[in-house]
N, C-alpha and C. Protein backbone atom coordinates (compact mmCIF):
# COMPACT_ATOMS: atom_id res chain seq x y z
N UNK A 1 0.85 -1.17 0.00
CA UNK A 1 0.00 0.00 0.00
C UNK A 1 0.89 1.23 0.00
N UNK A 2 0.63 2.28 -1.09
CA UNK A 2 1.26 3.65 -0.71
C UNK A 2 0.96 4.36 -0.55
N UNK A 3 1.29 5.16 0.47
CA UNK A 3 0.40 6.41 1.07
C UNK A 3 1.21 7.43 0.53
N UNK A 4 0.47 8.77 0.53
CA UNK A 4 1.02 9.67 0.15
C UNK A 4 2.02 10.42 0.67
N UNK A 5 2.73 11.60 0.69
CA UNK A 5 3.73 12.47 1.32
C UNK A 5 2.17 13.22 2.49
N UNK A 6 1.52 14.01 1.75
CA UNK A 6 0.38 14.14 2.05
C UNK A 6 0.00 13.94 3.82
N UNK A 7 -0.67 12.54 2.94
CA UNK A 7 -1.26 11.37 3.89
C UNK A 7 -0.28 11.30 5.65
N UNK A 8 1.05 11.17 5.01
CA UNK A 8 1.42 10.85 6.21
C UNK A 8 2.18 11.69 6.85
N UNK A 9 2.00 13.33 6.37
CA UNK A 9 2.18 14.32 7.22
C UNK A 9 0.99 14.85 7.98
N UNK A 10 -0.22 13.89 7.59
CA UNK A 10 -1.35 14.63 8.91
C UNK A 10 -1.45 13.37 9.96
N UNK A 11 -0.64 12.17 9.48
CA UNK A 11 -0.52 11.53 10.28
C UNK A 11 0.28 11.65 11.35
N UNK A 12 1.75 12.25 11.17
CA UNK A 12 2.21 12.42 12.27
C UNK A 12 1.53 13.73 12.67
N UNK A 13 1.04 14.81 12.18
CA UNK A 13 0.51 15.77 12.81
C UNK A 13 -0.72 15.56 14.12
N UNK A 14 -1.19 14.01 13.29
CA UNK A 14 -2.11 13.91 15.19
C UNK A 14 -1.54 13.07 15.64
N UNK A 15 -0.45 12.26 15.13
CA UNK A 15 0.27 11.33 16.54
C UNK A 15 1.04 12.74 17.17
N UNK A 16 1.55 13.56 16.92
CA UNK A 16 1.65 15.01 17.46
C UNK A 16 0.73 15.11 18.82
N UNK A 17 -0.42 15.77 18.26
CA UNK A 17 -1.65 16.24 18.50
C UNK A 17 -1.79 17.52 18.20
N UNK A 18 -0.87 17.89 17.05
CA UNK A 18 -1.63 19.09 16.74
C UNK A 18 -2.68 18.93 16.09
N UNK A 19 -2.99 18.26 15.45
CA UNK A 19 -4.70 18.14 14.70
C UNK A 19 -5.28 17.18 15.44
N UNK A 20 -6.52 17.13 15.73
CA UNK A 20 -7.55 15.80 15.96
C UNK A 20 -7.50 14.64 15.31
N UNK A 21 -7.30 13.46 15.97
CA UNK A 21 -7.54 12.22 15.19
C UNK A 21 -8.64 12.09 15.11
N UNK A 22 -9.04 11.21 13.95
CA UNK A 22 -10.64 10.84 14.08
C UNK A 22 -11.37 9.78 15.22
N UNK A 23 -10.82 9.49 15.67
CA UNK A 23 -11.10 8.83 17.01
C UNK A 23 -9.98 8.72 17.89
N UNK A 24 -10.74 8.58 19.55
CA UNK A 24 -9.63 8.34 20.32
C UNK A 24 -10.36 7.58 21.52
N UNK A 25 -9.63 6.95 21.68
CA UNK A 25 -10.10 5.46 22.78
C UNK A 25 -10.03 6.43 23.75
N UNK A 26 -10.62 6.58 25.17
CA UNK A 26 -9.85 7.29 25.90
C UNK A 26 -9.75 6.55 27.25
N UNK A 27 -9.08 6.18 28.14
CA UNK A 27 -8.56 5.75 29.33
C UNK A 27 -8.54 4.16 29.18
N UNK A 28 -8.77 4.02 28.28
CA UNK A 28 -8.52 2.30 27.92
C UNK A 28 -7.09 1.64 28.92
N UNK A 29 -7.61 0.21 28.96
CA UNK A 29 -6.39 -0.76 29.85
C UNK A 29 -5.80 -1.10 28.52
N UNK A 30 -4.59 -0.58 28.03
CA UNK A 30 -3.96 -1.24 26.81
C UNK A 30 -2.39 -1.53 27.37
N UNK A 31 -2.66 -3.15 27.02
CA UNK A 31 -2.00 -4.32 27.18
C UNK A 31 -0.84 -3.66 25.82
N UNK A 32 0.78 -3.64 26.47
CA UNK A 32 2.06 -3.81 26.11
C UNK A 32 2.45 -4.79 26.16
N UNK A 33 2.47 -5.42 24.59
CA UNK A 33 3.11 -6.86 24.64
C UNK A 33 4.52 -6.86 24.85
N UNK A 34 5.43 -6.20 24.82
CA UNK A 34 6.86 -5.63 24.55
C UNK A 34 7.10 -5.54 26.41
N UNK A 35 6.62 -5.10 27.26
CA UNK A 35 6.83 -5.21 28.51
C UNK A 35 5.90 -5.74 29.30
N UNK A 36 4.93 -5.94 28.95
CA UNK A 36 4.01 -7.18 29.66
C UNK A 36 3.14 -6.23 30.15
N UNK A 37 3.38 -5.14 30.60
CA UNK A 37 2.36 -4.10 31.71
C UNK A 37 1.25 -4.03 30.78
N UNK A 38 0.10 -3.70 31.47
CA UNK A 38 -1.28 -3.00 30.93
C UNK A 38 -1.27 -1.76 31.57
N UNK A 39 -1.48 -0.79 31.34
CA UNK A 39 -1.54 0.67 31.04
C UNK A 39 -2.70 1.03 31.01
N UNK A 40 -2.94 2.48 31.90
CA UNK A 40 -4.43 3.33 31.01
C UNK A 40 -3.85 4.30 29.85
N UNK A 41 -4.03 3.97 29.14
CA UNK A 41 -3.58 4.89 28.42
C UNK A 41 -5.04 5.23 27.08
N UNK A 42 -4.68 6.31 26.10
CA UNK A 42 -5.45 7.31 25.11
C UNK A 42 -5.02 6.48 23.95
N UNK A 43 -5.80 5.95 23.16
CA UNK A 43 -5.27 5.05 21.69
C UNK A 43 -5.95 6.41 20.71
N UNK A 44 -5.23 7.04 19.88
CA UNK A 44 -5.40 7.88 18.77
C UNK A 44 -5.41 7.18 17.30
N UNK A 45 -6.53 7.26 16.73
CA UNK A 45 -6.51 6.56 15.46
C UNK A 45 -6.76 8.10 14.08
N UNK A 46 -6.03 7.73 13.38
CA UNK A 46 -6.07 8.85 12.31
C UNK A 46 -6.32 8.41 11.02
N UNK A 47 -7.09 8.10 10.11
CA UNK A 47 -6.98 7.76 8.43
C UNK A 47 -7.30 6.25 8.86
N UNK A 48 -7.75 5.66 9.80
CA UNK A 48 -7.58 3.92 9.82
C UNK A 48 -6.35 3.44 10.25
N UNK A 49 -5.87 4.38 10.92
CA UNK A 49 -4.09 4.01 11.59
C UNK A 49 -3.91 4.23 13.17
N UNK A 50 -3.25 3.73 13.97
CA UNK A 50 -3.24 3.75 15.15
C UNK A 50 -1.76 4.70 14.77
N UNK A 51 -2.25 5.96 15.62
CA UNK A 51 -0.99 7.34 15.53
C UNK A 51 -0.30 7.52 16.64
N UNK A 52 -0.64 7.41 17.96
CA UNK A 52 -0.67 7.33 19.04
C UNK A 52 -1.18 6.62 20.32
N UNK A 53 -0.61 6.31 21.13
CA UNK A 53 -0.27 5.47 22.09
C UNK A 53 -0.40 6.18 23.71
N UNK A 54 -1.17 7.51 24.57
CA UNK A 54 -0.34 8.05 25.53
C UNK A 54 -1.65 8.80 25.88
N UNK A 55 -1.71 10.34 26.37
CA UNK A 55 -2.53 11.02 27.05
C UNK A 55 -2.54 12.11 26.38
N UNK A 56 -3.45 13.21 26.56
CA UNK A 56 -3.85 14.34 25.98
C UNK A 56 -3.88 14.65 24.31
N UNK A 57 -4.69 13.46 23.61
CA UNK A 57 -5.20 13.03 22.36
C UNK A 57 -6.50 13.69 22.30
N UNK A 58 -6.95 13.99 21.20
CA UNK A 58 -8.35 14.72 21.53
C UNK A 58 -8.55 14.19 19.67
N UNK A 59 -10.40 13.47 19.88
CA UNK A 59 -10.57 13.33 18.16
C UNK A 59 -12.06 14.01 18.11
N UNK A 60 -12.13 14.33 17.04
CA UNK A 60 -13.64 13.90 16.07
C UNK A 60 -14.45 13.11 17.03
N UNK A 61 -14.46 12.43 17.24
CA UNK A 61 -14.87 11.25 18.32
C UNK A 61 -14.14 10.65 19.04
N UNK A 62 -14.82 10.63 20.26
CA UNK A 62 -13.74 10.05 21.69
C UNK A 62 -15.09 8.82 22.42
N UNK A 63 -14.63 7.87 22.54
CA UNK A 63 -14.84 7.15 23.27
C UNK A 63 -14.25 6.20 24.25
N UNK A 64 -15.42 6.79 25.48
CA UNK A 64 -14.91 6.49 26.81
C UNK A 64 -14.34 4.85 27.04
N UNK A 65 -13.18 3.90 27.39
CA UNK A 65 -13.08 2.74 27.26
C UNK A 65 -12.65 2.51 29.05
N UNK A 66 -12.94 3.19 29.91
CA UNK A 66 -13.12 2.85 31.23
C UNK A 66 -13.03 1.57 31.36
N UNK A 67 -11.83 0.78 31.91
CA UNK A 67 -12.68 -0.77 32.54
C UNK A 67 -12.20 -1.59 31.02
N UNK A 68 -12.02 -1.38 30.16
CA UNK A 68 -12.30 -1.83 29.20
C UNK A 68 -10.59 -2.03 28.51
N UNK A 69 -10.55 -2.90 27.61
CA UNK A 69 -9.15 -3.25 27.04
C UNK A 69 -8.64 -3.34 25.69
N UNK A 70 -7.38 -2.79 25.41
CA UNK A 70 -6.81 -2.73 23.51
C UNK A 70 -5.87 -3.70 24.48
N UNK A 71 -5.82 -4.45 23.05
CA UNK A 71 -5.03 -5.69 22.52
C UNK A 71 -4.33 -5.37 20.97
N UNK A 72 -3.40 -5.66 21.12
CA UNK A 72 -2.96 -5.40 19.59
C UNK A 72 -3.37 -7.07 18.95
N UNK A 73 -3.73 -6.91 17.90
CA UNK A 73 -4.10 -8.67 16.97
C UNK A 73 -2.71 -9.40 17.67
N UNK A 74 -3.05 -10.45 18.12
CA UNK A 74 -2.48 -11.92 18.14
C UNK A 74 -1.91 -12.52 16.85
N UNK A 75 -0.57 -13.29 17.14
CA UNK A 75 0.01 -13.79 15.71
C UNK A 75 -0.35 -15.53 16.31
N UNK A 76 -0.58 -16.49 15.23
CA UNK A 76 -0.04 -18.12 16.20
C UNK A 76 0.87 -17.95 15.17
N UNK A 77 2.03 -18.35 15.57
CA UNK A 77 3.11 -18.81 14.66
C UNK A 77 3.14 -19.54 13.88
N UNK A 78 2.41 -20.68 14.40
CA UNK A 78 2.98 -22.13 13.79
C UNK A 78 1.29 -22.40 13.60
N UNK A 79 0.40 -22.86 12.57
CA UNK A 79 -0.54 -23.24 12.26
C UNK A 79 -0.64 -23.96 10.85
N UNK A 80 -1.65 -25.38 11.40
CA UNK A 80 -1.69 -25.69 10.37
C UNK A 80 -3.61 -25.93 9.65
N UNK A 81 -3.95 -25.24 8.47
CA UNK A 81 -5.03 -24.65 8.54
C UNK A 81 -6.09 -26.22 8.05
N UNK A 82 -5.32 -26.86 7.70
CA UNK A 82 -6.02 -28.09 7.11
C UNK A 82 -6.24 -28.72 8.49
N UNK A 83 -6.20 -28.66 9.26
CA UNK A 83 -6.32 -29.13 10.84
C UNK A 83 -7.52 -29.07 10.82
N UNK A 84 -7.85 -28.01 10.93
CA UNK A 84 -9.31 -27.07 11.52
C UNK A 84 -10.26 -27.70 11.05
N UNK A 85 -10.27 -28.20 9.22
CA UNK A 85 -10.98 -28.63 8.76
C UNK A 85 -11.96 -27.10 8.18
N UNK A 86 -11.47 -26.29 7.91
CA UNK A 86 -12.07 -24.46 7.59
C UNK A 86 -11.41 -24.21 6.34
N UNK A 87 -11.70 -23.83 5.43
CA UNK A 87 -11.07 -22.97 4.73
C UNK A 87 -10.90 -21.77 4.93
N UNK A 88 -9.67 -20.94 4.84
CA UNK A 88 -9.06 -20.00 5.07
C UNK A 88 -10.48 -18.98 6.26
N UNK A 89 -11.29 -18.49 4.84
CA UNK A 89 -11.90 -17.24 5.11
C UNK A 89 -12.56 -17.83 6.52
N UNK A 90 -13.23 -18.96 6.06
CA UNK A 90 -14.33 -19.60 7.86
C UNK A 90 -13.56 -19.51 8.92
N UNK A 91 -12.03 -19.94 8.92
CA UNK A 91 -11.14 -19.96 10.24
C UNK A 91 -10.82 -18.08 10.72
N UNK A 92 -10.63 -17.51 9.82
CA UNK A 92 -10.49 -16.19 10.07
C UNK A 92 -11.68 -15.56 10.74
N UNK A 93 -13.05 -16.34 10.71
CA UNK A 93 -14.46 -15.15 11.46
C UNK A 93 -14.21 -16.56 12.57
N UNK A 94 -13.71 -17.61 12.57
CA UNK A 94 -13.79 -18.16 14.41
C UNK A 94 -12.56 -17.59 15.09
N UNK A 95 -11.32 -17.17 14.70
CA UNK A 95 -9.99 -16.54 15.17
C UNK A 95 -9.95 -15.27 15.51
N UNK A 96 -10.84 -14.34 14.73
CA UNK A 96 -10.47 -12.66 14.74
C UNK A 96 -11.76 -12.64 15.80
N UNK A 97 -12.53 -13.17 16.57
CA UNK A 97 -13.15 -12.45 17.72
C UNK A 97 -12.59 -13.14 18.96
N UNK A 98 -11.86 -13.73 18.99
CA UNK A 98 -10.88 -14.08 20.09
C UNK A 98 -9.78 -13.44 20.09
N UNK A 99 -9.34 -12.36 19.16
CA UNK A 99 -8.23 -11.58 19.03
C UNK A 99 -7.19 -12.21 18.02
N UNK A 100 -7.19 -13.00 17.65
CA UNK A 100 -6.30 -13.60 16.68
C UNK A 100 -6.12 -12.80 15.11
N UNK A 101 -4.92 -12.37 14.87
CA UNK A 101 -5.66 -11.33 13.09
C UNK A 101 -4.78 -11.66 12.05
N UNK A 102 -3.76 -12.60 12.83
CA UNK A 102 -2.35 -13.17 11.63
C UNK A 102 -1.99 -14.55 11.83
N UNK A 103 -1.80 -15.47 11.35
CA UNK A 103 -1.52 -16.48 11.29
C UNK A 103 0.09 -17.15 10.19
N UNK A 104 1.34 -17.97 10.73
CA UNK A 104 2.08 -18.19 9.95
C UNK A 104 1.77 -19.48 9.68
N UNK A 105 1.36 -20.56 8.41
CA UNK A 105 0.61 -21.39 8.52
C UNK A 105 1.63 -22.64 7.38
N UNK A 106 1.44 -23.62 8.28
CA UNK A 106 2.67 -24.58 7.20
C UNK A 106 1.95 -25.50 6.38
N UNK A 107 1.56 -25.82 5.27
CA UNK A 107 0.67 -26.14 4.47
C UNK A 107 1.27 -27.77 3.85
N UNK A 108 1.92 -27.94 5.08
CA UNK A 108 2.30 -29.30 3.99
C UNK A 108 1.22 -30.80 4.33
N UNK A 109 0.29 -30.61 5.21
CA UNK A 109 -0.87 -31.81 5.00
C UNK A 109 -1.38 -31.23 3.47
N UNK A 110 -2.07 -30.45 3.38
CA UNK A 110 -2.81 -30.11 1.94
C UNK A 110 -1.27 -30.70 0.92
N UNK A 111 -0.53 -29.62 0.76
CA UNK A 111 0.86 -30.56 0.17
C UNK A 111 0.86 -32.07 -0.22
N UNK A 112 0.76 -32.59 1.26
CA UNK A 112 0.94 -34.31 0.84
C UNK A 112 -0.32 -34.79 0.08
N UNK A 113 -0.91 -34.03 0.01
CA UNK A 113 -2.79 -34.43 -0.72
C UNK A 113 -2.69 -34.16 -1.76
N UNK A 114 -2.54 -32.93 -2.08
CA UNK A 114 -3.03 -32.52 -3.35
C UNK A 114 -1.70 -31.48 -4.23
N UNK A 115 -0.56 -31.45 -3.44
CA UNK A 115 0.30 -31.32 -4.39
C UNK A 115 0.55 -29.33 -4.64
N UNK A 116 0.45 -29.43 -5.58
CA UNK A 116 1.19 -27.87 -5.78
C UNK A 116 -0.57 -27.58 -5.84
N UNK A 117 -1.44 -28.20 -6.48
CA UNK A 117 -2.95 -27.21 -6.58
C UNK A 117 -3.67 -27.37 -4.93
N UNK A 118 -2.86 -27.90 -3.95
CA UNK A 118 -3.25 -27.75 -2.67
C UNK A 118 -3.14 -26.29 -2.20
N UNK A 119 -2.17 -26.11 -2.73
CA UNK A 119 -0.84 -24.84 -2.17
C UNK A 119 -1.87 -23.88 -2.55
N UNK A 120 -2.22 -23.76 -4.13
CA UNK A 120 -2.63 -22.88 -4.94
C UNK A 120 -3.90 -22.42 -3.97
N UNK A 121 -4.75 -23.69 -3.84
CA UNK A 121 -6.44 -23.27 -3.08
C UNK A 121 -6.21 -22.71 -2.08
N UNK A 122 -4.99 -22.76 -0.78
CA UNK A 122 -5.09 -22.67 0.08
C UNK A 122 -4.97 -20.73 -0.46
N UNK A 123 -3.66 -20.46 -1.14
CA UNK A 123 -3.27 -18.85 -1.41
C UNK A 123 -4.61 -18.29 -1.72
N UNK A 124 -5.20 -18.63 -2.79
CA UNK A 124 -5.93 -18.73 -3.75
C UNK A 124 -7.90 -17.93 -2.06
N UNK A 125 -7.96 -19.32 -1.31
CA UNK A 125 -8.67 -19.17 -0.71
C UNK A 125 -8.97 -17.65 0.51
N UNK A 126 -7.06 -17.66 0.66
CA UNK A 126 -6.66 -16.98 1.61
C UNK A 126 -6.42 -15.02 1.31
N UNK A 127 -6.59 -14.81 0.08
CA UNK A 127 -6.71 -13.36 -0.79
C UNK A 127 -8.41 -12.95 0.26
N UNK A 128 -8.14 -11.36 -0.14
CA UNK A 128 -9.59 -10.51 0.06
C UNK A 128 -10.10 -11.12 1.40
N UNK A 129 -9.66 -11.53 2.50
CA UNK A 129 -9.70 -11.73 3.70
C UNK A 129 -9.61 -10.71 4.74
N UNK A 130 -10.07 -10.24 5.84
CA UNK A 130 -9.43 -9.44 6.65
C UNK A 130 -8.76 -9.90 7.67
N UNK A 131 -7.99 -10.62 7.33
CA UNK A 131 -7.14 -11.18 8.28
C UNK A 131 -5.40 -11.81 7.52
N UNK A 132 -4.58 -11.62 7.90
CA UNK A 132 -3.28 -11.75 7.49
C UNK A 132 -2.70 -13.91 7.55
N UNK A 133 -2.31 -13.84 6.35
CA UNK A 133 -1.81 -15.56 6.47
C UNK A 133 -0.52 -15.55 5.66
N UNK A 134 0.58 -15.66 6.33
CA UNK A 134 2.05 -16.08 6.36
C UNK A 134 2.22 -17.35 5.54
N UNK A 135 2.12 -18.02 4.34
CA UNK A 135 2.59 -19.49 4.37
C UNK A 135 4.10 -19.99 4.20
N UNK A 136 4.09 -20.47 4.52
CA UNK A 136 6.07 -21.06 4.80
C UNK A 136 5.87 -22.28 4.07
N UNK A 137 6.86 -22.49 3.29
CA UNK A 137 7.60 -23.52 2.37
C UNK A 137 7.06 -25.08 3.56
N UNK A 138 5.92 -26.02 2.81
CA UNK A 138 5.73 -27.11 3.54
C UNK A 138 7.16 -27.83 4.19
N UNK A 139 6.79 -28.40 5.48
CA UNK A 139 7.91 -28.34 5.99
C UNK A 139 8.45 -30.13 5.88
N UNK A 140 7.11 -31.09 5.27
CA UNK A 140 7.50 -32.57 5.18
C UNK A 140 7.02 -32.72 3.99
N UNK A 141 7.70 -32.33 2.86
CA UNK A 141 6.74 -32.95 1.33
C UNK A 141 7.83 -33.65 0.70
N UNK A 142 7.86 -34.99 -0.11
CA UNK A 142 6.62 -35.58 0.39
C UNK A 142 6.60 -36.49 1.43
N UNK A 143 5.87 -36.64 2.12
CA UNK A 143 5.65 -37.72 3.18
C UNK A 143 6.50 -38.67 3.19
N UNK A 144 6.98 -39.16 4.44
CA UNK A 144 8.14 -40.38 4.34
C UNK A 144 7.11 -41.35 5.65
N UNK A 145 7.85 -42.44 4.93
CA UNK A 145 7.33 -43.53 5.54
C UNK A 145 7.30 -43.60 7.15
N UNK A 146 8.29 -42.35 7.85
CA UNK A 146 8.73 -42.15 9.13
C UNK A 146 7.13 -41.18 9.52
C-alpha cells in the first residue's frame, strides 16, 4: 500500500496532537506486549491508523473505554489450517473475535494431498480476507514412511 507524502504528514501531525484524530479510545487498559504491563492509556486513530499510544489526544470522536481493554491482533506462529478442517476465510471469522488477526501457517498436509494445486487453493482461498496468512515452504513434502 502507498500512502502519500500528504497522507502521512497529517498523520504524524495527530500522533503530534496538533490536529484531531478521528477517534480516540480514551482511558482504555492497553496491554504492552513488549513489557508485559497493561496501562491506562489514550489510543489515537487517524486515516484507519493507530498514531498514538499516551494522554492528551483529543478526536472527532472520543470514546470512553473505562474498565475496558486494547489488545494489539495476536500472531499463532505455527498453524496448520487443514487441521481445523475451515477454509481459510471460515477460520479467520472463528480466530479474529478471540483476538487472533495473523496467522504463519505450514501447508504441507494439503501438500501431501493434493500437491502444488493444494498450495494454490489454500493462497488462492486466503486473498480478500481481513485477516493476514504467512505461508512457509511445507515443511515434510513428500511424506516419508517415518
Amino acid at each position: 500500500m502507498h500512502i502519500t507524502v500528504e497522507t502521512l504528514k497529517k498523520r504524524i501531525s495527530a500522533a503530534r496532537g496538533e490536529i484531531p484524530s478521528d477517534l480516540v479510545l480514551k482511558k482504555a487498559k492497553v496491554v504492552n506486549v513488549f513489557s508485559g504491563d497493561i496501562q491506562e492509556k489514550d489510543v489515537a486513530i487517524y486515516d484507519g491508523v493507530i498514531v498514538g499510544v499516551g494522554s492528551g489526544y483529543h478526536g472527532k470522536e472520543e470514546k470512553d473505554l473505562i474498565g475496558k481493554w486494547v489488545v494489539p491482533g495476536l500472531i499463532d506462529g505455527h498453524f496448520h489450517i487443514e487441521s481445523s478442517m475451515l477454509l481459510p476465510r471460515e477460520l479467520a471469522k472463528a480466530l479474529l473475535i478471540h483476538g487472533t488477526t495473523t496467522l504463519v501457517a505450514d501447508p504441507h498436509e494439503i501438500a501431501n494431498v493434493m500437491g502444488l494445486p493444494g498450495i494454490r487453493l489454500m493462497l488462492r482461498e486466503s486473498l480478500k480476507i481481513p485477516f493476514d496468512i504467512f505461508f512457509t515452504a511445507p515443511s515434510c513434502v513428500p511424506a516419508t514412511h517415518l
